[in-house]
C-alpha atoms as a PDB file:
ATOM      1  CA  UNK A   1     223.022  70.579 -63.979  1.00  0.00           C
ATOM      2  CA  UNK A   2     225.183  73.555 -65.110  1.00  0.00           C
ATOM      3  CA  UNK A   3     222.289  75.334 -66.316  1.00  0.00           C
ATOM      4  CA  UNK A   4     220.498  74.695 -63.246  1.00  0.00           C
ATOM      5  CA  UNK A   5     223.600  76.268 -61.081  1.00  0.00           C
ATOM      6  CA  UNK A   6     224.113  79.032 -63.236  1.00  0.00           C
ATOM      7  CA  UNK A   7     219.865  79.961 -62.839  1.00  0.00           C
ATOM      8  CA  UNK A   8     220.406  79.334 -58.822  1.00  0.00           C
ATOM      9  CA  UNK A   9     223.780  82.558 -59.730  1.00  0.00           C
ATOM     10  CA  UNK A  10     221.562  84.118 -61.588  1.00  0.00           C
ATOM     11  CA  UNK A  11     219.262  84.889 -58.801  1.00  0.00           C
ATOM     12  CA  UNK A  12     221.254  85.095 -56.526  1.00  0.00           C
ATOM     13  CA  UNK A  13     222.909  87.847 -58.178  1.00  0.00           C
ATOM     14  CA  UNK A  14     219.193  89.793 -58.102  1.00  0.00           C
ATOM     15  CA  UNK A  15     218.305  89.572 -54.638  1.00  0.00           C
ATOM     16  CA  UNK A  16     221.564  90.884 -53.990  1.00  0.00           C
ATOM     17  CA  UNK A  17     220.869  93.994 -56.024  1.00  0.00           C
ATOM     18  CA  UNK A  18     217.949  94.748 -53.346  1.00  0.00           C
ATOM     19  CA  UNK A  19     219.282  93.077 -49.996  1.00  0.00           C
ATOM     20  CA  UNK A  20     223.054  94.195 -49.425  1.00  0.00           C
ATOM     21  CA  UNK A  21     225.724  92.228 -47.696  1.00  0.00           C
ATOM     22  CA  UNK A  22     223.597  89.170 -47.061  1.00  0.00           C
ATOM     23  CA  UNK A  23     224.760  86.917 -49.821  1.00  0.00           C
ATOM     24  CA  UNK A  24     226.023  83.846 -47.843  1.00  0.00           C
ATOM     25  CA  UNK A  25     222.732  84.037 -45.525  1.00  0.00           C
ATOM     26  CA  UNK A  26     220.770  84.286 -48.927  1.00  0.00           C
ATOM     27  CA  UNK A  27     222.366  81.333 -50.350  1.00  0.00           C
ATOM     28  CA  UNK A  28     221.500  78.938 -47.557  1.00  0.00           C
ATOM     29  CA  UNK A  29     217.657  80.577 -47.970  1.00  0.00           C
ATOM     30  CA  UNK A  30     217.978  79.576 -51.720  1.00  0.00           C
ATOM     31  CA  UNK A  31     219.396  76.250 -50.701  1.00  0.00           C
ATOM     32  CA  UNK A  32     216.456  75.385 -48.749  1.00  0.00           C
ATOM     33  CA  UNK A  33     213.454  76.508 -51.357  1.00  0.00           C
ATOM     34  CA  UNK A  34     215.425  74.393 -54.393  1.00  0.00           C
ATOM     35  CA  UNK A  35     215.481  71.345 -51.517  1.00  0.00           C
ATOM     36  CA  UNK A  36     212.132  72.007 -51.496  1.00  0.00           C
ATOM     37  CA  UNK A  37     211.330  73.101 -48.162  1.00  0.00           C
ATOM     38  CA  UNK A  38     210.467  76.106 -45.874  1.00  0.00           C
ATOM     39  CA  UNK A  39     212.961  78.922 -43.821  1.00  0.00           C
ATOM     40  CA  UNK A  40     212.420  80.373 -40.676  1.00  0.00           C
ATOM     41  CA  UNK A  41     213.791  83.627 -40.701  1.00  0.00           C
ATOM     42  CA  UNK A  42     214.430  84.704 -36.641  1.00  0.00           C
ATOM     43  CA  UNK A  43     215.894  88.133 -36.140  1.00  0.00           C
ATOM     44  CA  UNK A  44     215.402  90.759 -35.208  1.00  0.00           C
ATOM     45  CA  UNK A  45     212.889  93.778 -36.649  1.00  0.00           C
ATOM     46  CA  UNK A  46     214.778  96.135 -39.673  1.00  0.00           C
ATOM     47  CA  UNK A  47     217.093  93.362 -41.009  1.00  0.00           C
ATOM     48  CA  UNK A  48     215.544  92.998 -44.304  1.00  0.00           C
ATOM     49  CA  UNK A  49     213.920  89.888 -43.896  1.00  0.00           C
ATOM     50  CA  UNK A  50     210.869  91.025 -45.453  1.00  0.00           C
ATOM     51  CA  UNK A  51     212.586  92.248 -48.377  1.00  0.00           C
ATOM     52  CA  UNK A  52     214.736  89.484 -48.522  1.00  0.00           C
ATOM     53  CA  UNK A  53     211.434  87.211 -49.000  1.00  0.00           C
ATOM     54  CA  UNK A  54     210.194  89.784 -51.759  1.00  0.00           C
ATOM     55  CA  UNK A  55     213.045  90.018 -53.854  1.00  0.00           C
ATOM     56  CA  UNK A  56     213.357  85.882 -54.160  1.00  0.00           C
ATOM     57  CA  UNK A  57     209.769  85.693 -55.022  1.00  0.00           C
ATOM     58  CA  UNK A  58     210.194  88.218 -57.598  1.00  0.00           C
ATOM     59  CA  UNK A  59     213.348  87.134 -58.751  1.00  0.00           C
ATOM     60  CA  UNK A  60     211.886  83.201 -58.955  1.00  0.00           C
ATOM     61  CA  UNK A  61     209.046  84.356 -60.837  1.00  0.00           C
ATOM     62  CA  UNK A  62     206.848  82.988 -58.443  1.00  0.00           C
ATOM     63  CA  UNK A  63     203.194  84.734 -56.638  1.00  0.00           C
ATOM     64  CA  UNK A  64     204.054  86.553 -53.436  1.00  0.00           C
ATOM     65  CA  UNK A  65     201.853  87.250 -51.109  1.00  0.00           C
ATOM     66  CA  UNK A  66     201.887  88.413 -46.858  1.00  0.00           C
ATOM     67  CA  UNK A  67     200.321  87.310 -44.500  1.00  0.00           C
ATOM     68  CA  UNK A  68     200.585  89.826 -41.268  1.00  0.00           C
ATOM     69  CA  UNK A  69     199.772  87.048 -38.443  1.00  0.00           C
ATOM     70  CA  UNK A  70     198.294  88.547 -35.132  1.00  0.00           C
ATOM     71  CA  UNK A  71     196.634  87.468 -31.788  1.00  0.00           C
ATOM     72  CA  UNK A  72     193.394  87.799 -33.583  1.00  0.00           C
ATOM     73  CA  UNK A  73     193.973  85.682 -36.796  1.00  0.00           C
ATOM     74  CA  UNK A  74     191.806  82.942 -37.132  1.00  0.00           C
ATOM     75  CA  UNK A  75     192.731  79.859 -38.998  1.00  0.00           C
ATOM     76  CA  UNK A  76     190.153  80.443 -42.092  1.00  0.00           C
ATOM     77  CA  UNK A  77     192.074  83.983 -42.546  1.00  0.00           C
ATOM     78  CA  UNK A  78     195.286  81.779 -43.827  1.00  0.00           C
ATOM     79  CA  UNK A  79     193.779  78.607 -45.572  1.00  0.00           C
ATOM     80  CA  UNK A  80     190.291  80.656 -46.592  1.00  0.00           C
ATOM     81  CA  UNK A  81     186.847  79.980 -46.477  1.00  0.00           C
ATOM     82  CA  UNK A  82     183.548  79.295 -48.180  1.00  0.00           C
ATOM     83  CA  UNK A  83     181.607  82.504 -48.761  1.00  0.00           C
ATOM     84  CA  UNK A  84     177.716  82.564 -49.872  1.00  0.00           C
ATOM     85  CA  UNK A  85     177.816  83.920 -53.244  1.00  0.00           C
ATOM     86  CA  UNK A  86     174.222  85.911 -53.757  1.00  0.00           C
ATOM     87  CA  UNK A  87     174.231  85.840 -57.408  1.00  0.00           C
ATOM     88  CA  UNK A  88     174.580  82.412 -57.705  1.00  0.00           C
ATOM     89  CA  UNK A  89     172.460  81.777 -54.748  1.00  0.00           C
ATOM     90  CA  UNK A  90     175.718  79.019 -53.433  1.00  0.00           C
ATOM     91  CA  UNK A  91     178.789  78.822 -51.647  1.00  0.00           C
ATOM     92  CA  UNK A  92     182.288  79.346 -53.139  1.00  0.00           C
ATOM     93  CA  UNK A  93     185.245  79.140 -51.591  1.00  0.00           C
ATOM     94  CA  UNK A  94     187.245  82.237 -51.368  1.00  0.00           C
ATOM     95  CA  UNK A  95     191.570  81.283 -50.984  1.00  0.00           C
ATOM     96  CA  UNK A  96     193.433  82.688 -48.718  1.00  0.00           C
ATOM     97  CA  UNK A  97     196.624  83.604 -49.081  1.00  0.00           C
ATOM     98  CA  UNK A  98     198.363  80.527 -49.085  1.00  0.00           C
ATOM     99  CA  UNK A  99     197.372  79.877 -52.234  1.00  0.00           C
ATOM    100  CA  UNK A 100     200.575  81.430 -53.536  1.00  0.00           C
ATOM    101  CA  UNK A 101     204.058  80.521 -54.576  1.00  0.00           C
ATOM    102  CA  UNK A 102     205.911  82.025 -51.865  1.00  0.00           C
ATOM    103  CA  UNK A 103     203.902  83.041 -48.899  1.00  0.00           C
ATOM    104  CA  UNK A 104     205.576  85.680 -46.267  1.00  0.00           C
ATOM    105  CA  UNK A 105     204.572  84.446 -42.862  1.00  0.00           C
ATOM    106  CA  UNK A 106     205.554  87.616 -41.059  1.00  0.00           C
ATOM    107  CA  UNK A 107     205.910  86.962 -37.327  1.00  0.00           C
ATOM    108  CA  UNK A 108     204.616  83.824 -37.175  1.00  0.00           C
ATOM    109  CA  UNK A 109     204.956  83.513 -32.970  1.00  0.00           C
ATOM    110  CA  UNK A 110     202.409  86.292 -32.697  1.00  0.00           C
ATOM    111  CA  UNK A 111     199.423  84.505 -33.908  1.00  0.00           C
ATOM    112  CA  UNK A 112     198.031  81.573 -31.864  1.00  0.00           C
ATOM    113  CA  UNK A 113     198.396  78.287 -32.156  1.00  0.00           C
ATOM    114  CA  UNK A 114     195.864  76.982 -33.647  1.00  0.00           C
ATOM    115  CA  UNK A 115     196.263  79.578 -36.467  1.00  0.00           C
ATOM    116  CA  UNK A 116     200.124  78.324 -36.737  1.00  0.00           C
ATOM    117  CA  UNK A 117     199.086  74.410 -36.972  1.00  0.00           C
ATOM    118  CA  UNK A 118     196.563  75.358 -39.819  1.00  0.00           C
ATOM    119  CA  UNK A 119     199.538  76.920 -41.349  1.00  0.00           C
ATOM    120  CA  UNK A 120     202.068  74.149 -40.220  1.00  0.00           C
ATOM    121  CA  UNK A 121     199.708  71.381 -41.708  1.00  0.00           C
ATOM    122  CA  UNK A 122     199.599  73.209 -45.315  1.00  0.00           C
ATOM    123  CA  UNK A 123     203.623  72.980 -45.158  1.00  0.00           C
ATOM    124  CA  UNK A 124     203.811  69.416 -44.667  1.00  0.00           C
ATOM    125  CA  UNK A 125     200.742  68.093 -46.565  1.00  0.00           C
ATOM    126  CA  UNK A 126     200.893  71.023 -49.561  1.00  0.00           C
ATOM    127  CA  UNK A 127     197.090  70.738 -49.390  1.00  0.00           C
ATOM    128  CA  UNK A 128     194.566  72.311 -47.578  1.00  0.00           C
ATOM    129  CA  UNK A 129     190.944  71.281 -45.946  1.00  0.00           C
ATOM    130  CA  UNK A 130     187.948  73.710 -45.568  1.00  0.00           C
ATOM    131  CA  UNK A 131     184.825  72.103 -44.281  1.00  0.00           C
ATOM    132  CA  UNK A 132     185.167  68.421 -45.266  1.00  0.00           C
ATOM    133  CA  UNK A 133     186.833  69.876 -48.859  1.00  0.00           C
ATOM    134  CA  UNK A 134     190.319  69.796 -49.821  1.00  0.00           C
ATOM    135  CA  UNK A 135     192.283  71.414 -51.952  1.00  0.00           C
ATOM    136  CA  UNK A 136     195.876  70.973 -53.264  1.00  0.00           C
ATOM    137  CA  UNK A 137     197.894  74.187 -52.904  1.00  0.00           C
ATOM    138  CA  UNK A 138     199.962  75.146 -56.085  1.00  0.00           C
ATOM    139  CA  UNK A 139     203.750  73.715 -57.215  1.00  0.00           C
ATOM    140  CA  UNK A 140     205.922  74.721 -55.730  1.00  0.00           C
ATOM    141  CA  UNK A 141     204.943  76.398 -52.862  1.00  0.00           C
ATOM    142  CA  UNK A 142     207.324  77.194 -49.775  1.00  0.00           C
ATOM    143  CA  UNK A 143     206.996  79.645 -46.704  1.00  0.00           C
ATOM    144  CA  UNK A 144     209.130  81.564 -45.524  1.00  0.00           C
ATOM    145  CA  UNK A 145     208.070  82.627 -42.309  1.00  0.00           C
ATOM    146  CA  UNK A 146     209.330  85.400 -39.597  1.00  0.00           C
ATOM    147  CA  UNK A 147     209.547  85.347 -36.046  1.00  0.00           C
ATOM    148  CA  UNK A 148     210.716  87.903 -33.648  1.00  0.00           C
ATOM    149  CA  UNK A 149     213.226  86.809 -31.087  1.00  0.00           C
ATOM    150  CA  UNK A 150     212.743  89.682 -28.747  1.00  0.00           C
ATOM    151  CA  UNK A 151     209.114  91.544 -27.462  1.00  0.00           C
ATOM    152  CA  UNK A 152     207.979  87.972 -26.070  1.00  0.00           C
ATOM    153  CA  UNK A 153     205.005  89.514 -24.202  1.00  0.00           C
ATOM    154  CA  UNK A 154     201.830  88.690 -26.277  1.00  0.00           C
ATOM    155  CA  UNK A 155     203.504  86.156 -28.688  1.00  0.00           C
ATOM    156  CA  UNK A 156     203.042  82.389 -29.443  1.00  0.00           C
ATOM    157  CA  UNK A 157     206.228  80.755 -29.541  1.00  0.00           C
ATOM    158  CA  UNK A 158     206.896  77.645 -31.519  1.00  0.00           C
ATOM    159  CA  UNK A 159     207.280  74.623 -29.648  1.00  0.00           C
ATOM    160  CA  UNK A 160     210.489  72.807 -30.530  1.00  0.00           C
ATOM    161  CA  UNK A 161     207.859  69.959 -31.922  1.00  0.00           C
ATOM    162  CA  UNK A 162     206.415  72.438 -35.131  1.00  0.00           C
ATOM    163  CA  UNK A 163     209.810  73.967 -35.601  1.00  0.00           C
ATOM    164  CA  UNK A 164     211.203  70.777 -36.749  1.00  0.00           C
ATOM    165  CA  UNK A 165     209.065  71.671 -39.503  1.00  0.00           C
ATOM    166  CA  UNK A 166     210.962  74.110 -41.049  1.00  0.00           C
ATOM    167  CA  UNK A 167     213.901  72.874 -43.283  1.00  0.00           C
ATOM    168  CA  UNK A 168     216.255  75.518 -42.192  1.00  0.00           C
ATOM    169  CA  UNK A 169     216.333  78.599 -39.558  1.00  0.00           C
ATOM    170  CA  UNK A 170     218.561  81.276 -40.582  1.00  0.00           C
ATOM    171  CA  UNK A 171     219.457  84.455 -38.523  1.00  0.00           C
ATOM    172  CA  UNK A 172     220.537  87.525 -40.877  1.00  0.00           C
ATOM    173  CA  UNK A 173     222.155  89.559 -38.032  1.00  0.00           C
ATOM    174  CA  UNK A 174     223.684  93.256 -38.161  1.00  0.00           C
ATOM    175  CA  UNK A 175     225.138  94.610 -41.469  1.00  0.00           C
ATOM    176  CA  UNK A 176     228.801  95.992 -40.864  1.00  0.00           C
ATOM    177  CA  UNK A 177     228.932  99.698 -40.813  1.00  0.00           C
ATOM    178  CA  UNK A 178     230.255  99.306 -44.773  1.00  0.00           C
ATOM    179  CA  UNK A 179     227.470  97.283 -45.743  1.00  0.00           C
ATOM    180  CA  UNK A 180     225.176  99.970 -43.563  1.00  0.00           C
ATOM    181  CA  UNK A 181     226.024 102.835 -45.674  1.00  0.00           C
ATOM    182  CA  UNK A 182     225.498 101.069 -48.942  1.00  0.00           C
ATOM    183  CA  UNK A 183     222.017 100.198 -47.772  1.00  0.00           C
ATOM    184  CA  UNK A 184     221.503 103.671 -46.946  1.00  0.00           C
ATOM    185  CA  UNK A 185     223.623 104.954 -50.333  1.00  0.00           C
ATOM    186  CA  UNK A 186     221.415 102.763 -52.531  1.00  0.00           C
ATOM    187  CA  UNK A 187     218.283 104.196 -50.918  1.00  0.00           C
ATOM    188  CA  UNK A 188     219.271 108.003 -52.086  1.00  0.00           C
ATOM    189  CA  UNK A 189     220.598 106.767 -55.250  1.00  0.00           C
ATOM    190  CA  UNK A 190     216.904 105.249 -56.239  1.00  0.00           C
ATOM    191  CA  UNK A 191     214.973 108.020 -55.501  1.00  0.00           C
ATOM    192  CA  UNK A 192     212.207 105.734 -53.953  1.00  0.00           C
ATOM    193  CA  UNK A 193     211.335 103.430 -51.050  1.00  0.00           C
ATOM    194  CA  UNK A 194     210.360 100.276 -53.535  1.00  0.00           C
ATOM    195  CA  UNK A 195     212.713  97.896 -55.085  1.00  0.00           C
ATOM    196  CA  UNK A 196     212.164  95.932 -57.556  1.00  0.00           C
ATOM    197  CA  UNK A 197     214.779  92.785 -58.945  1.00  0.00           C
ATOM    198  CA  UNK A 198     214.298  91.102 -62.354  1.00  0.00           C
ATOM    199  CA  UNK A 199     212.660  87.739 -62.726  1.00  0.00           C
ATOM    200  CA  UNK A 200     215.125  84.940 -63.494  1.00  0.00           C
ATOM    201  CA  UNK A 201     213.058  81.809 -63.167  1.00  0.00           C
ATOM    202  CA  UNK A 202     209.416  81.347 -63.010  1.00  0.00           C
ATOM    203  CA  UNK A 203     207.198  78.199 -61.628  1.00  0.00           C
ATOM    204  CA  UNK A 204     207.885  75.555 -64.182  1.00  0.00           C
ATOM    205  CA  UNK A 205     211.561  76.970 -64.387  1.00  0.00           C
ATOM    206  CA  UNK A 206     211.959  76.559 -60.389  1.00  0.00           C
ATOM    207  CA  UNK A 207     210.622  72.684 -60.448  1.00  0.00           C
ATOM    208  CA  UNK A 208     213.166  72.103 -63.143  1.00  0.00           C
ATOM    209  CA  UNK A 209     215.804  73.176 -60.909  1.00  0.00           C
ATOM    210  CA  UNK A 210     214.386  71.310 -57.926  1.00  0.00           C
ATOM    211  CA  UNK A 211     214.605  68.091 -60.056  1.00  0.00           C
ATOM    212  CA  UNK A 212     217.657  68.560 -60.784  1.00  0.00           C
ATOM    213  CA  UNK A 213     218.714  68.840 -57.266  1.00  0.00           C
ATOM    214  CA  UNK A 214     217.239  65.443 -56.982  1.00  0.00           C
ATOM    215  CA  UNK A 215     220.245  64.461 -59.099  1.00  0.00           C
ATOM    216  CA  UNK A 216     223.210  66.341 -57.142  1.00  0.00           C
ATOM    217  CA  UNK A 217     225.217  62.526 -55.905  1.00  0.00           C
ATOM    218  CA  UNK A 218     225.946  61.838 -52.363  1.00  0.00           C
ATOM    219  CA  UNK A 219     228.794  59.200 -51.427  1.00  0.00           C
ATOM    220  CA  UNK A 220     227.858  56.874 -48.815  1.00  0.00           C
ATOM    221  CA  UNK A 221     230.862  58.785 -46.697  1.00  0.00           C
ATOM    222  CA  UNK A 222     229.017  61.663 -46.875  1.00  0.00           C
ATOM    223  CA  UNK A 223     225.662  60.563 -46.005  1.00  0.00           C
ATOM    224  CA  UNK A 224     227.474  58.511 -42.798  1.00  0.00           C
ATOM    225  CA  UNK A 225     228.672  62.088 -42.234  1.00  0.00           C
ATOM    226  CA  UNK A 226     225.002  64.080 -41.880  1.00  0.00           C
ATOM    227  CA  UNK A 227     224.026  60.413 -39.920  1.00  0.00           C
ATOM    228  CA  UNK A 228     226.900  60.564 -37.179  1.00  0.00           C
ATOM    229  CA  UNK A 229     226.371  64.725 -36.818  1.00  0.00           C
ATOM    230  CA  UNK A 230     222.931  64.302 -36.388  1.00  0.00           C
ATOM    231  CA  UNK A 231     223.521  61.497 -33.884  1.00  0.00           C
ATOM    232  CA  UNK A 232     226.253  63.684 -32.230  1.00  0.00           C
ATOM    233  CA  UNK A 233     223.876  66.058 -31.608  1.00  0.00           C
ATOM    234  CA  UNK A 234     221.648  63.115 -29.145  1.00  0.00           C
ATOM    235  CA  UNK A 235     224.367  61.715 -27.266  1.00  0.00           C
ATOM    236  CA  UNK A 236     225.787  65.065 -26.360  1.00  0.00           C
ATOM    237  CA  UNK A 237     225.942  64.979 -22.533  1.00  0.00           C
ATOM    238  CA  UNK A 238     224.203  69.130 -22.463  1.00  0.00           C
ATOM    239  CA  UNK A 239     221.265  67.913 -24.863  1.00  0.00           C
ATOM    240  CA  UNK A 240     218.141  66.895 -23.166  1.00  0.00           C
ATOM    241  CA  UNK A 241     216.606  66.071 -26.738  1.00  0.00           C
ATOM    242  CA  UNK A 242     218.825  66.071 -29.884  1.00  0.00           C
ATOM    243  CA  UNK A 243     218.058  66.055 -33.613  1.00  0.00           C
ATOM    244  CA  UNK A 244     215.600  63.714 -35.329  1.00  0.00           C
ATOM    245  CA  UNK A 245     216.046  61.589 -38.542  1.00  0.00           C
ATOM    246  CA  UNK A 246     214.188  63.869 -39.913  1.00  0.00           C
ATOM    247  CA  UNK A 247     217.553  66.717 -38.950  1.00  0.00           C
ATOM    248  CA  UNK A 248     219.216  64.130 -40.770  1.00  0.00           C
ATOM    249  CA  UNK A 249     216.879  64.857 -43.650  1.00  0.00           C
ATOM    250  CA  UNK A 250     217.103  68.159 -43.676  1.00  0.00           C
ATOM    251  CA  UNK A 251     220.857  68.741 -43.732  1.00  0.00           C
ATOM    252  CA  UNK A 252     221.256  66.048 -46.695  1.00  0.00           C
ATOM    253  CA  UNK A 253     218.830  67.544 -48.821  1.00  0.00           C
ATOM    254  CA  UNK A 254     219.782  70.951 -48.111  1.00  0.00           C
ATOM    255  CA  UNK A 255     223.097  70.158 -48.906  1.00  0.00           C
ATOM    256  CA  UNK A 256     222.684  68.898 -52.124  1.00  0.00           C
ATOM    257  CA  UNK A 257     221.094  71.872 -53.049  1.00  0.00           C
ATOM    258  CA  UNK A 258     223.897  74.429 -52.015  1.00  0.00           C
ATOM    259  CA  UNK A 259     226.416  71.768 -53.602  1.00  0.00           C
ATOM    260  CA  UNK A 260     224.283  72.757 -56.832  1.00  0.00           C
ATOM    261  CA  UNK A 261     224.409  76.303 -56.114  1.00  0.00           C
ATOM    262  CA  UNK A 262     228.075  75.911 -55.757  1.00  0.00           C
ATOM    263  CA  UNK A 263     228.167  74.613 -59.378  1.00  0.00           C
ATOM    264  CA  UNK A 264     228.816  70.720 -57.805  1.00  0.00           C
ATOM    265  CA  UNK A 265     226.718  67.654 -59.122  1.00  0.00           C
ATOM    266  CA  UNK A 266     227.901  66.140 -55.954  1.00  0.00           C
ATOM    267  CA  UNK A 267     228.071  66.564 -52.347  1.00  0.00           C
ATOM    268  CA  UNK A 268     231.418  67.739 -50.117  1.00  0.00           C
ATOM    269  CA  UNK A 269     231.385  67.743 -46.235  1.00  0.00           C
ATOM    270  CA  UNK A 270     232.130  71.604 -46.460  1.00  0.00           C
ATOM    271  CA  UNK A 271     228.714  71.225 -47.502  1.00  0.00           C
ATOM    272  CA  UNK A 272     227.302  69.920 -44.657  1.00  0.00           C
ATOM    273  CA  UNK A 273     229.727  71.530 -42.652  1.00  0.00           C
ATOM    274  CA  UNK A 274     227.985  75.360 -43.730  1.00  0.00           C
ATOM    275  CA  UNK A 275     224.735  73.961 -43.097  1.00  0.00           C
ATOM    276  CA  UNK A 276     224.516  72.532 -39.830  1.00  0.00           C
ATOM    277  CA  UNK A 277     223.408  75.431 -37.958  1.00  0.00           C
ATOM    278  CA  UNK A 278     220.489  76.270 -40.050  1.00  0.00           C
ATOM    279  CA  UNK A 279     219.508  72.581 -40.329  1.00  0.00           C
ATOM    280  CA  UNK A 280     220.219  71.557 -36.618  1.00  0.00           C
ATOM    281  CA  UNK A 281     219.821  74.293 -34.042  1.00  0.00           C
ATOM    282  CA  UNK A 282     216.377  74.847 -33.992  1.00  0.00           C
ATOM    283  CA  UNK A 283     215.968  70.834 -33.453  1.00  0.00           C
ATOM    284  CA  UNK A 284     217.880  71.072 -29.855  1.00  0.00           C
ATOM    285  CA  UNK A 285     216.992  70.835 -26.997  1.00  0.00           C
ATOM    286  CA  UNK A 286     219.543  71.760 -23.985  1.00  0.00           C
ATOM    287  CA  UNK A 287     218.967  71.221 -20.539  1.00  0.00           C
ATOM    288  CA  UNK A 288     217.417  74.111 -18.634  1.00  0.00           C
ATOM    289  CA  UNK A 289     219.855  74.198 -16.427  1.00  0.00           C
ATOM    290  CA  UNK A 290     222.509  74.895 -18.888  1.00  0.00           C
ATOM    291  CA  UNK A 291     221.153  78.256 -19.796  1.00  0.00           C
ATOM    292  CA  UNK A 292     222.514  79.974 -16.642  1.00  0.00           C
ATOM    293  CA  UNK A 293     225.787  78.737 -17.992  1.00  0.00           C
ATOM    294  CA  UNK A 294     224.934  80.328 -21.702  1.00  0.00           C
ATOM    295  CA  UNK A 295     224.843  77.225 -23.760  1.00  0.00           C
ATOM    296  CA  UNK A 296     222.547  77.220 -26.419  1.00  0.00           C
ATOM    297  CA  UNK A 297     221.558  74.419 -29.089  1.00  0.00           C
ATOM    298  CA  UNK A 298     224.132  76.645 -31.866  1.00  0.00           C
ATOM    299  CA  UNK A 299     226.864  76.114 -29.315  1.00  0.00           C
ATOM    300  CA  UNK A 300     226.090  72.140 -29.217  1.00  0.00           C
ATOM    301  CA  UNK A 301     226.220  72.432 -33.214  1.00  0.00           C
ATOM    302  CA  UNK A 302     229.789  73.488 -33.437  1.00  0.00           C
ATOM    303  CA  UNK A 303     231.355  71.133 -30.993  1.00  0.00           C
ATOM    304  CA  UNK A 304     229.572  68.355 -32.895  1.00  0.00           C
ATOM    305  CA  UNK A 305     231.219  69.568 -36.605  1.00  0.00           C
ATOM    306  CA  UNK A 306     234.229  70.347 -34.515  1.00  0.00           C
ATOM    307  CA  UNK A 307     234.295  66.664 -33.423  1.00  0.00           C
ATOM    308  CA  UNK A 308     232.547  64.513 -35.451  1.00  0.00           C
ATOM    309  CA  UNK A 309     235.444  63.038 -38.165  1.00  0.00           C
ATOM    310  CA  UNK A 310     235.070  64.325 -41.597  1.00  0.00           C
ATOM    311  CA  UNK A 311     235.484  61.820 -44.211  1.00  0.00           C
ATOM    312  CA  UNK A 312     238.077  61.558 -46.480  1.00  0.00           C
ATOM    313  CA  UNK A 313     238.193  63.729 -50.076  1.00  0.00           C
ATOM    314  CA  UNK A 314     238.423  59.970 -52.111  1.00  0.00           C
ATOM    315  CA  UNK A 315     235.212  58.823 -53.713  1.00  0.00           C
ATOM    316  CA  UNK A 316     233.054  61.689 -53.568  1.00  0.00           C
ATOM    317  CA  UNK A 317     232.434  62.232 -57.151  1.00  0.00           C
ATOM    318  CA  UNK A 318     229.689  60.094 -59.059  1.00  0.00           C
ATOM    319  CA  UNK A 319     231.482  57.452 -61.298  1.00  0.00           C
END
């Protein structure tokens, strides 16, 4: 377990070598690839989201590869397709770029549905199928997909339905004007556009972390804790539809992997506490008429944790 937190530093310490400032909002990223799962990244367009998803691949030691999606992507572009192969005189199938370890799915709302449910389905199942054939994608593989919260003209949005999908959604925002000039200081002090971050982990290296996330302990308080949030969240009288079990889910496993990160083998409600907006906004629904009065599903969030009793500091260590 210690070695596994101090590889989850390690990296860490990397991507912040390339991406400046965004440490906290890097470590709930991290927390949702060693929980196994995928991050929407919505912001908006220069906040290093792209580079962000770079410098984790690189720094995981795992194959990175983009995939620009457009109005004009078909479905076959992502998963790839069978292509007649003249000198054998047969058909082979040619991946696409899913067949990776971390795949950027840059502005995913800009390609059209049927191209994001191809995608979608390789997220949950980890597999996909090409004309009756199917084929398992490699371990581990996670997405980290973009979306662009402005420019809606021409775009696909998600319904609320496939974002539940997604583990986590996490929202960089604007550097401080400190954190600006570094950005910019770092830039003349390289001498060159590209960055590049040292590999900590690799493949077989990230799985062993992931398993040992599987052994971070959760106390039955704490687990009643991510249950009543979660149900907080549907009985909320400005919710029209409010987080699934599978919210639920998301926060608990997520949680046990920043308690790793943190260096815990066990889970605290500060915990949850940082990760209910990643794990719960994007699974809320409020009622239209609400908007006019600007509350959003991150606003339902807080007064839930705000609340919702936290349970007690007794017990919360394995025995």
């Amino acid at each position: 377990m210690a070695a596994a937190a101090a590889a989850a530093s390690r990296v860490l310490d990397e991507v912040d070598r390339a991406v400046v400032g965004k440490r906290e909002h890097l470590t709930v990223v991290l927390a949702g690839v060693l929980a196994g799962g995928h991050v929407l990244l919505e912001d908006l367009p220069g906040l290093g989201k792209t580079l962000a998803a770079r410098s984790l691949a690189q720094a995981l030691g795992l194959e990175f590869r983009r995939a620009q999606f457009t109005p004009d992507l078909l479905p076959s572009d992502v998963t790839g397709s069978f292509v007649y192969d003249q000198a054998r005189a047969e058909f082979s199938f040619r991946a696409g770029p899913l067949f990776a370890g971390l795949l950027l799915a840059d502005e995913i709302n800009r390609t059209p549905p049927k191209t994001q449910a191809a995608l979608l389905e390789a997220m949950q199942e980890r597999q996909v199928t090409v004309e009756g054939t199917t084929f398992p994608l490699p371990r581990p593989f996670h997405v980290l997909a973009t979306a662009n919260p402005i420019e809606h003209e021409g775009t696909y949005p998600l319904p609320e339905a496939q974002l539940d999908r997604f583990l986590l959604r996490v929202s960089f925002g604007y550097p401080s004007a400190d954190e600006e000039w570094e950005v910019l200081s770092r830039r003349i002090g390289r001498g060159r556009e590209e960055q590049q971050v040292a590999r900590v982990l690799d493949a077989d290296g990230l799985l062993a972390v992931q398993e040992a996330v599987e052994r971070v302990h959760v106390a039955e308080s704490v687990g009643r804790y991510v249950v009543a949030l979660a149900g907080a969240t549907r009985h909320h009288p400005s919710v029209l539809v409010g987080a699934s079990p599978r919210g639920s889910l998301a926060l608990l496993t997520a949680g046990r992997a920043l308690a790793l990160i943190r260096g815990r083998d066990f889970v605290v409600p500060e915990d949850v506490k940082a990760l209910a907006r990643p794990a719960l906004v994007h699974r809320i629904v409020v009622k239209p008429e609400l908007w006019l009065e600007d509350v959003g599903p991150a606003t339902i969030v807080d007064q839930v944790v705000a609340q919702v009793p936290v349970p007690d500091a007794d017990d919360l260590e394995p025995a």
